[in-house]
N, C-alpha and C. Protein backbone atom coordinates (compact mmCIF):
# COMPACT_ATOMS: atom_id res chain seq x y z
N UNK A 1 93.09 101.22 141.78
CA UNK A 1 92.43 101.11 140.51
C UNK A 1 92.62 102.43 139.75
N UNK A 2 93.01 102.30 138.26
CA UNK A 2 93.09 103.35 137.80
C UNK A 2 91.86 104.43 137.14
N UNK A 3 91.99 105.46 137.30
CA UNK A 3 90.75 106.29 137.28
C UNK A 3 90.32 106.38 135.67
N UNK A 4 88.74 106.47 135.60
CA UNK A 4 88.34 106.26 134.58
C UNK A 4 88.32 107.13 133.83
N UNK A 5 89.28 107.55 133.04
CA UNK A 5 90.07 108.85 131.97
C UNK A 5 89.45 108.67 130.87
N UNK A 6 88.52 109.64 130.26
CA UNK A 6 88.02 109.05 128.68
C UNK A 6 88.91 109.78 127.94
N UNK A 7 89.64 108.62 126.57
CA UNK A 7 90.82 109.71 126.17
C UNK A 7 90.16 110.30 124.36
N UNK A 8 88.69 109.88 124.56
CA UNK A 8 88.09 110.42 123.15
C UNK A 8 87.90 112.09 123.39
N UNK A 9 88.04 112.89 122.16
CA UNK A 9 87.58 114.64 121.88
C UNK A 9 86.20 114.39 122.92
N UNK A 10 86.17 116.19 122.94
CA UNK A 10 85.12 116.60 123.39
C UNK A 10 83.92 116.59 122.67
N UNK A 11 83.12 117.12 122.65
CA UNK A 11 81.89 116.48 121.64
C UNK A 11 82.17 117.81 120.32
N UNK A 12 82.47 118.97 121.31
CA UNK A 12 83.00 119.97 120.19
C UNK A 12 84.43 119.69 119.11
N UNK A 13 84.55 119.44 119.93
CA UNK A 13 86.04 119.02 118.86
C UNK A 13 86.10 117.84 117.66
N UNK A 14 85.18 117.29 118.23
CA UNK A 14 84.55 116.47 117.50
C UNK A 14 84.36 116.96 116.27
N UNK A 15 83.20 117.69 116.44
CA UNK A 15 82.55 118.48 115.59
C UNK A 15 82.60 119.52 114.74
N UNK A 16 83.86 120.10 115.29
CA UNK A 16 85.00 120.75 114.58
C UNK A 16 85.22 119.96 113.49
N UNK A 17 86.15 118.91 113.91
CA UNK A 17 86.90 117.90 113.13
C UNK A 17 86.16 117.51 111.89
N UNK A 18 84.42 116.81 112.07
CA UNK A 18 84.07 116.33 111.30
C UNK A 18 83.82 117.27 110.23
N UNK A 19 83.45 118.47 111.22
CA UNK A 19 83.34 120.32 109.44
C UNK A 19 84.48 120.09 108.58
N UNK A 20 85.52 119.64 109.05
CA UNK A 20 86.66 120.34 108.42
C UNK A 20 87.04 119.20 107.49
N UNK A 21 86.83 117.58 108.20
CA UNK A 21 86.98 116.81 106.93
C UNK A 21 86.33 116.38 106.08
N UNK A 22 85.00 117.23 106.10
CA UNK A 22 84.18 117.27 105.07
C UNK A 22 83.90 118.05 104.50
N UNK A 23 84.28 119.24 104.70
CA UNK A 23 84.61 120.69 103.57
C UNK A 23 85.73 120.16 102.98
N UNK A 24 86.67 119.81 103.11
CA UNK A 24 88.04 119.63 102.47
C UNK A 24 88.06 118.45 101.82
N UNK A 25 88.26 118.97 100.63
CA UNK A 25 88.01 118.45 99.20
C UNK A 25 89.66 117.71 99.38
N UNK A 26 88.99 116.43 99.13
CA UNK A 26 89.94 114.99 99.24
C UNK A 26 90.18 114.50 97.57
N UNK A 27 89.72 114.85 97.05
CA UNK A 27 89.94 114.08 95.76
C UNK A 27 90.73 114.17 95.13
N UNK A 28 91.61 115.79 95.20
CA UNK A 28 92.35 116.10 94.39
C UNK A 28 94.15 115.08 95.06
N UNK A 29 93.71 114.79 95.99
CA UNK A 29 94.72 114.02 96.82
C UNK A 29 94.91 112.42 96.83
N UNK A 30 93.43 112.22 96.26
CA UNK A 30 93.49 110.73 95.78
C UNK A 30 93.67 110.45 94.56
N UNK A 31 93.82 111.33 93.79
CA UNK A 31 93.65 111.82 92.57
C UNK A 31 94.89 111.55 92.54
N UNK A 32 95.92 112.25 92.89
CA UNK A 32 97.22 112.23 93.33
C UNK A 32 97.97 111.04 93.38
N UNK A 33 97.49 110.04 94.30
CA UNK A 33 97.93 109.32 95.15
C UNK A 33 97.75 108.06 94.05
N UNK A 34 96.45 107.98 93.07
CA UNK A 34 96.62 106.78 92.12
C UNK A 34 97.06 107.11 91.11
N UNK A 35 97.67 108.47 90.74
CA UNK A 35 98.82 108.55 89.43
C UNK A 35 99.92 108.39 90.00
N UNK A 36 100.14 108.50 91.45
CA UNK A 36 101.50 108.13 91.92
C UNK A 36 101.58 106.13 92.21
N UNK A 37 100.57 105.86 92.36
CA UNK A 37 100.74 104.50 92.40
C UNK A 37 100.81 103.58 91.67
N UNK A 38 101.28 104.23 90.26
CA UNK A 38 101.77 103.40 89.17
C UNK A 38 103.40 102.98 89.02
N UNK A 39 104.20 102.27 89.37
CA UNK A 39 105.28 101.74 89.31
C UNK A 39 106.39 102.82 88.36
N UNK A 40 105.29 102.46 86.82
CA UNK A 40 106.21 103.11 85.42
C UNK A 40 105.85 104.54 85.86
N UNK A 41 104.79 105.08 86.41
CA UNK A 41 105.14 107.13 86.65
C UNK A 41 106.29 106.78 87.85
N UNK A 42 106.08 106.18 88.88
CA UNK A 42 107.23 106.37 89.96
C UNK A 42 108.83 106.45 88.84
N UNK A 43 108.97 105.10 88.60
CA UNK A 43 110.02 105.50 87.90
C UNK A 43 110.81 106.90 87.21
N UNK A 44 109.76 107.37 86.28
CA UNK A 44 109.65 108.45 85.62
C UNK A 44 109.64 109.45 86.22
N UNK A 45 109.32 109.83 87.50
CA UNK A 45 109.62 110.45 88.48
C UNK A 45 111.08 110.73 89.15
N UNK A 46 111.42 109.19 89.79
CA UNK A 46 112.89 109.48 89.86
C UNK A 46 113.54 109.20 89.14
N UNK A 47 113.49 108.95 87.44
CA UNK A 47 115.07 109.47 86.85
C UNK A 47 114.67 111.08 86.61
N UNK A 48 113.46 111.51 86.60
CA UNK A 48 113.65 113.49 86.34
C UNK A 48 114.35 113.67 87.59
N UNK A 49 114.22 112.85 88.98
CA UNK A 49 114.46 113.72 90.09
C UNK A 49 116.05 114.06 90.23
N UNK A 50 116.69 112.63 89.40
CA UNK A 50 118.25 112.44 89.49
C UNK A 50 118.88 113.40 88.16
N UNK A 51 118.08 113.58 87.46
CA UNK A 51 118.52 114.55 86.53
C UNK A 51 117.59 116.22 86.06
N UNK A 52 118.06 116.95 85.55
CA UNK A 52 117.21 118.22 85.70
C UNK A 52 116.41 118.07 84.46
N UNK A 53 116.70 117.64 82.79
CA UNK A 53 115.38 117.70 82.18
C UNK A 53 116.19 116.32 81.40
N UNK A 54 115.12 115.92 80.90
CA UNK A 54 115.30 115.01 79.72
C UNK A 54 114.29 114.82 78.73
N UNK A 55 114.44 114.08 77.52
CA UNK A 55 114.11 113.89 76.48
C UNK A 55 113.46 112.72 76.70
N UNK A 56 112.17 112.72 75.82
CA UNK A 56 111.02 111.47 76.41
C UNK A 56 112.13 109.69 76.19
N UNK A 57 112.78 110.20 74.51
CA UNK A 57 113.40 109.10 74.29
C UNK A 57 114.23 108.53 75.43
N UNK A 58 115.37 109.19 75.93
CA UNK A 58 115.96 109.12 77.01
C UNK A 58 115.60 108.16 78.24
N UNK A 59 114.40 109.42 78.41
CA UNK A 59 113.65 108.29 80.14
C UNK A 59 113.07 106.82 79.76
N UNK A 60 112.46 106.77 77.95
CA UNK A 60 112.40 105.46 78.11
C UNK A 60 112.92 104.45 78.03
N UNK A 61 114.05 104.76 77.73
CA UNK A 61 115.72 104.05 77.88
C UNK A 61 115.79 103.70 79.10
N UNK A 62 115.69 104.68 79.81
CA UNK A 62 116.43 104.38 81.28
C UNK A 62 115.24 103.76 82.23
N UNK A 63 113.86 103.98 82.00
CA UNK A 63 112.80 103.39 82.57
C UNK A 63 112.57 102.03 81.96
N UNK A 64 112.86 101.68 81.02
CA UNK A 64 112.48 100.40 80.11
C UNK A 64 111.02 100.24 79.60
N UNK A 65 110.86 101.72 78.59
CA UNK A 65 109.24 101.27 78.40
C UNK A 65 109.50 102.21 76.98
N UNK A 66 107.92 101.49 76.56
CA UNK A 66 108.25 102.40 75.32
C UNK A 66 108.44 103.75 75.14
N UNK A 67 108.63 104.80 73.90
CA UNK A 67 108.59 106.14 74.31
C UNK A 67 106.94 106.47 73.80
N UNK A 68 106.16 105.53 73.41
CA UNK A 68 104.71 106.03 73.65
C UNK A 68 104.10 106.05 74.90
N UNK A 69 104.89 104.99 75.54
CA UNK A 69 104.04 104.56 76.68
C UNK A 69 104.64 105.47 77.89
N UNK A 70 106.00 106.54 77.47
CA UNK A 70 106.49 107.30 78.69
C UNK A 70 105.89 108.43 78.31
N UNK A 71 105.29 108.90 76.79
CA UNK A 71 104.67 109.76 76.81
C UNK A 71 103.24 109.91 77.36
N UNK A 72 102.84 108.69 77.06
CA UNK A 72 101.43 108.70 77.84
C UNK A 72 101.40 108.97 79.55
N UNK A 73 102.66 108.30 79.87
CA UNK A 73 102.34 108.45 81.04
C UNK A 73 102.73 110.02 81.92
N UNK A 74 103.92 110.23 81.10
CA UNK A 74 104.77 111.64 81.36
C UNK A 74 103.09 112.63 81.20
N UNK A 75 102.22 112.63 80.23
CA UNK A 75 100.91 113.63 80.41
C UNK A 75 100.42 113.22 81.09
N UNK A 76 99.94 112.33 81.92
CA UNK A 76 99.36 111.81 83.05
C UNK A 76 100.04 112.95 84.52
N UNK A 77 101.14 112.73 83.99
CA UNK A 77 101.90 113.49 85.08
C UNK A 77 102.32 115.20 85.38
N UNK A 78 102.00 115.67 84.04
CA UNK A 78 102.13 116.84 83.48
C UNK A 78 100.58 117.32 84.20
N UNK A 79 99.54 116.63 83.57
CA UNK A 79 98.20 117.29 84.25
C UNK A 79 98.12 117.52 86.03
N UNK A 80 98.71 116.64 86.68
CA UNK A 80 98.57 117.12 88.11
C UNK A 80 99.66 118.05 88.52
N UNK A 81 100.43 118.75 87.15
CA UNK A 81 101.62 119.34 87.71
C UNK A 81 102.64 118.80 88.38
N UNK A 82 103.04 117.81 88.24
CA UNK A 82 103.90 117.13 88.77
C UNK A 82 105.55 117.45 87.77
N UNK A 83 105.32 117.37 86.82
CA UNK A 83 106.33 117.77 85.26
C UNK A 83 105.98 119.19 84.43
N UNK A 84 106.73 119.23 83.94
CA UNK A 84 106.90 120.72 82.94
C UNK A 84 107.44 119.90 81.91
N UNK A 85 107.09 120.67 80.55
CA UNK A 85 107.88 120.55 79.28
C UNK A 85 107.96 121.74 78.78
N UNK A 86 109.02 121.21 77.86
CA UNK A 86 109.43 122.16 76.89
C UNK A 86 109.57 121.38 75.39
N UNK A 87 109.16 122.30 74.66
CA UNK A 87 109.47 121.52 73.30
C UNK A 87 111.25 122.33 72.51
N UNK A 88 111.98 121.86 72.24
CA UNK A 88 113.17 121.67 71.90
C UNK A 88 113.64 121.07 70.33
N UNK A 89 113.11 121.84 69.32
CA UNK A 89 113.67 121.66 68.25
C UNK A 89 112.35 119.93 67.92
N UNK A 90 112.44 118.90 68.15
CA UNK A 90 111.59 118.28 67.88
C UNK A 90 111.28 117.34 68.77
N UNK A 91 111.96 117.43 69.44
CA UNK A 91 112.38 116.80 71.31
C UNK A 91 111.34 117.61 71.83
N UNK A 92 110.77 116.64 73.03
CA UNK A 92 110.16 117.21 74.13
C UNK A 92 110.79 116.96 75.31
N UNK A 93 111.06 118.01 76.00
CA UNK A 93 112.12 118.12 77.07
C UNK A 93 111.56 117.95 78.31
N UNK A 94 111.26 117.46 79.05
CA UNK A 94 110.42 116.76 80.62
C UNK A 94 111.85 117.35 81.99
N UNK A 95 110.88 117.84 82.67
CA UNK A 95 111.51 118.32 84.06
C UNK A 95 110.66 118.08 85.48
N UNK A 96 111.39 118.10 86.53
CA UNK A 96 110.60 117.29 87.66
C UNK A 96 109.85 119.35 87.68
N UNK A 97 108.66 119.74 88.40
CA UNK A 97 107.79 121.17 88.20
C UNK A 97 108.40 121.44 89.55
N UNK A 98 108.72 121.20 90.51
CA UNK A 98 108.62 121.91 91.96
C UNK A 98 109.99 120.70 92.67
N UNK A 99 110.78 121.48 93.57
CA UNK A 99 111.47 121.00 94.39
C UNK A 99 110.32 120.13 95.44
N UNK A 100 109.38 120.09 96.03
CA UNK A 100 108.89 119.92 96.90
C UNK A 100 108.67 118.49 96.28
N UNK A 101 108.36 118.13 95.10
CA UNK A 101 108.06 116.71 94.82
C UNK A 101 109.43 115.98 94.73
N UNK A 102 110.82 116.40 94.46
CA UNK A 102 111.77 116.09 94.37
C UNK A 102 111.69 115.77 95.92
N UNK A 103 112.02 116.52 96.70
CA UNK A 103 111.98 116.40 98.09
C UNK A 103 110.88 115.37 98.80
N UNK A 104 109.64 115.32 98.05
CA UNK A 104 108.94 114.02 98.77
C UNK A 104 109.40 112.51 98.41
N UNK A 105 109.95 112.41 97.03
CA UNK A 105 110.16 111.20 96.59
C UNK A 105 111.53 110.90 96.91
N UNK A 106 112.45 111.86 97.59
CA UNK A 106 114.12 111.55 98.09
C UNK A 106 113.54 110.62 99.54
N UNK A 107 112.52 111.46 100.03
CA UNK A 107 112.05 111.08 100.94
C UNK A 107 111.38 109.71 101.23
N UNK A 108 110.57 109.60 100.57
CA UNK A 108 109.54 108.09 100.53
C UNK A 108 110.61 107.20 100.21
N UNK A 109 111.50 107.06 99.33
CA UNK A 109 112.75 106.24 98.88
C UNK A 109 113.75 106.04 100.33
N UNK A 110 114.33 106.95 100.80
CA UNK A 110 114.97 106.89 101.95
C UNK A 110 113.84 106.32 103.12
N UNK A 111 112.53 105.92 102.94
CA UNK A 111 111.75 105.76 104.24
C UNK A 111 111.64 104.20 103.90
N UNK A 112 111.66 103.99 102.34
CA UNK A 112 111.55 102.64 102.17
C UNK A 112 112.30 101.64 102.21
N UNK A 113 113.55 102.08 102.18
CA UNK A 113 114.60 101.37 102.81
C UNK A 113 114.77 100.56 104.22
């Protein structure tokens, strides 16, 4: 008969655990996670990722939405830092802000396959 192994934490570790996931501020991550779970920002996401900046008109060409509705969403995306702009003569110029988001969404794409 096999011996009776309890494979739950110790009561400390436990208790560790529960400090730590309740000091640590979750919101800014869910926060995250439902501006990323919009279809039209994903999009908008990877055509910046496949190209280095573009013009709002542009992405809504290539996303199929209006250019109010890529602007609305492009500031959606700008506030969590996800994008940078630049303004350009009368153009607003949109760029992916950090390699690391380029690098998560090469990623999630290659996982979804």
């Amino acid at each position: 008969m096999a011996d009776n192994v309890s494979a739950s934490l110790s009561h400390e570790k436990l208790e560790k655990t529960r400090e730590t996931v309740h000091t640590q501020s979750l919101s800014g991550i869910v926060r995250m996670f439902k501006v990323l779970s919009d279809q039209t920002r994903m999009k908008l996401l990877y055509v910046l990722c496949l190209e280095e900046e573009m013009c709002v008109s542009d992405i809504s060409k290539l996303v199929g939405c209006s250019i109010s509705s890529a602007s609305h969403h492009l500031r959606s995306l700008r506030r969590l830092g996800f994008v940078s702009d630049r303004n350009v003569g009368k153009s607003v110029m949109y760029s992916i802000k950090n390699d690391r988001l380029k690098q998560m969404m090469m990623l999630a794409l290659e996982s979804s396959q």
